[in-house]
Protein backbone atom coordinates (compact mmCIF):
# COMPACT_ATOMS: atom_id res chain seq x y z
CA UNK A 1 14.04 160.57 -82.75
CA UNK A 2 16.33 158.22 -84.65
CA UNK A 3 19.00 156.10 -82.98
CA UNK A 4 22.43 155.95 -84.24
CA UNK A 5 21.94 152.51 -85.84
CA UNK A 6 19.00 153.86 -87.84
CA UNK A 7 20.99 156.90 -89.39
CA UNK A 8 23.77 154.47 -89.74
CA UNK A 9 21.73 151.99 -91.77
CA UNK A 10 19.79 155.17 -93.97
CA UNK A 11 22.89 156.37 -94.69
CA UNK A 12 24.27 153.20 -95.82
CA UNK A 13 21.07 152.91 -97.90
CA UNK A 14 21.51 156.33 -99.56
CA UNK A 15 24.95 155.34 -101.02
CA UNK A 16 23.43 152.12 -102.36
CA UNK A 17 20.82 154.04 -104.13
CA UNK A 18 23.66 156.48 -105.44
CA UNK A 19 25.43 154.03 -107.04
CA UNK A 20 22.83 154.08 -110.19
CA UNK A 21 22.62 150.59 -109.87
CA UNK A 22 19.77 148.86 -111.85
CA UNK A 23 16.21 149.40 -110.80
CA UNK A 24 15.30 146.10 -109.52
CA UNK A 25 18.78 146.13 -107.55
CA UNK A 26 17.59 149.41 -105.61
CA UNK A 27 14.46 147.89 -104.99
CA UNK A 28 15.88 145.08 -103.79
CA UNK A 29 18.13 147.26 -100.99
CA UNK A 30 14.75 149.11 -100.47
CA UNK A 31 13.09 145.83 -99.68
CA UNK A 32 15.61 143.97 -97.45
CA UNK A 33 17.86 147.03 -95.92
CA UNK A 34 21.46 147.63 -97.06
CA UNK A 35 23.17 145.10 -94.65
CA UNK A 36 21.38 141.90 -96.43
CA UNK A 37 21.68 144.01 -99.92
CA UNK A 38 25.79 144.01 -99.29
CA UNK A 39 25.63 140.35 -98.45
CA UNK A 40 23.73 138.91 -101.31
CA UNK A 41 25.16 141.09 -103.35
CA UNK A 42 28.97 140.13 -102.02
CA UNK A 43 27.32 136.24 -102.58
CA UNK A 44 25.91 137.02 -106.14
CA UNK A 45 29.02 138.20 -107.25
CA UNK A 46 31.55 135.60 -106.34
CA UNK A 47 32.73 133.86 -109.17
CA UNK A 48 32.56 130.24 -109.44
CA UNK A 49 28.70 130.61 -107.82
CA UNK A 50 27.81 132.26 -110.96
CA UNK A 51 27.56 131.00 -114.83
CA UNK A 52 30.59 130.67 -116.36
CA UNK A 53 29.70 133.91 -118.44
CA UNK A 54 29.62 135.35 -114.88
CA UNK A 55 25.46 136.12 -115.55
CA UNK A 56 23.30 135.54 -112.69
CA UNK A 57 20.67 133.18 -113.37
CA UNK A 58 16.87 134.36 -111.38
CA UNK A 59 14.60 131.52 -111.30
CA UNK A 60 10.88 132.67 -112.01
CA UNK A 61 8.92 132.90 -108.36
CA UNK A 62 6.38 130.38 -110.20
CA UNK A 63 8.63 127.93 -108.92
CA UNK A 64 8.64 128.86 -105.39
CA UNK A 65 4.42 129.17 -105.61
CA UNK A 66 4.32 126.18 -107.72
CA UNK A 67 5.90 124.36 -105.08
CA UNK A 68 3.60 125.73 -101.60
CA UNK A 69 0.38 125.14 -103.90
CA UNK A 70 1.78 121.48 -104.40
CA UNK A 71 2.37 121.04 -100.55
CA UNK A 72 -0.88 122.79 -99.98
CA UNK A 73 -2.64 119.92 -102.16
CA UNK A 74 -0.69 117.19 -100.75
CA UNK A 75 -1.77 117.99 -96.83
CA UNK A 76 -5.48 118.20 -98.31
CA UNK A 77 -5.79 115.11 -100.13
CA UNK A 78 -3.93 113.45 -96.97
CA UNK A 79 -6.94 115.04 -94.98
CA UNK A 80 -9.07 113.21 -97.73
CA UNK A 81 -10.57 116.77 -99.00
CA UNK A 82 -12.41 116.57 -102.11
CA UNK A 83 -11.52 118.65 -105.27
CA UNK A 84 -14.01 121.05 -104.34
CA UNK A 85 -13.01 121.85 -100.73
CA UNK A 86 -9.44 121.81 -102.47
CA UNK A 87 -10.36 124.48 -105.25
CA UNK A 88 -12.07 126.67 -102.60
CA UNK A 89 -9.08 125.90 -99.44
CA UNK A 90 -6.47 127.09 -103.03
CA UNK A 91 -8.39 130.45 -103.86
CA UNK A 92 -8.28 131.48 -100.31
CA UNK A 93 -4.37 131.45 -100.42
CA UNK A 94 -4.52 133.17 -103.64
CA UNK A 95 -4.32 130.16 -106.24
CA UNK A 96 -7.47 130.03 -108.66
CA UNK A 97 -7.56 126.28 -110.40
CA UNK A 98 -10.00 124.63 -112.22
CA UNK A 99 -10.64 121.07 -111.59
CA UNK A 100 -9.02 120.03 -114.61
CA UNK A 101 -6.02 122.08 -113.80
CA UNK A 102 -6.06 120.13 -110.19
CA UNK A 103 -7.24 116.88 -111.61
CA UNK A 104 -3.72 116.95 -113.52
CA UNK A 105 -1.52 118.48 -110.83
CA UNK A 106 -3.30 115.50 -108.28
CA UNK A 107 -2.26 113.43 -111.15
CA UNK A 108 1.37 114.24 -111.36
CA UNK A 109 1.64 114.62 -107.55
CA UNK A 110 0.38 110.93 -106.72
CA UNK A 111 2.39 109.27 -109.86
């Protein structure tokens, strides 16, 4: 049986989702429950946080991933990994390099 709070929160969900809001916006509500939808949403909106054409600017994830496979290198090279153990430690959190690819990132990381 559902408690209150639940058929509070699906209901709030269901007028989200009626609102024919953009795809990726539903999916979005889907994904994080209409409380945090209402609050980034309320936070995307406001003004003078946006552009001044009032667009909302979505970095690419690549950054974020980017980023934890450059922290992932750093903490192996400090453990004095080779590129190899590297290469294989990087595929088994999803990132597939070759060891030119991670001879340059190495490179730009240690500059």
């Amino acid at each position: 049986m559902q408690s209150d709070a639940s058929i509070q929160q699906d209901l709030k969900l269901q007028e989200i989702l009626s609102l024919n809001l953009p795809k990726v916006w539903r999916e979005i509500a889907i994904a994080i429950g209409p409380d945090n939808f209402v609050k980034i949403w309320r936070i995307v909106s406001t003004p003078e946080l946006c552009n001044t054409d009032n667009k909302l600017y979505v970095p690419s994830i690549n950054k974020y991933l980017e980023y934890q496979r450059s922290q992932i290198i750093k903490s192996l090279l400090n453990d004095n990994k080779s590129k190899k153990e590297i290469i294989d430690e990087l595929s088994r959190h999803g990132f597939e390099l070759s060891t030119d690819t991670l001879s340059r990132i190495i490179r730009k990381i240690t500059q």
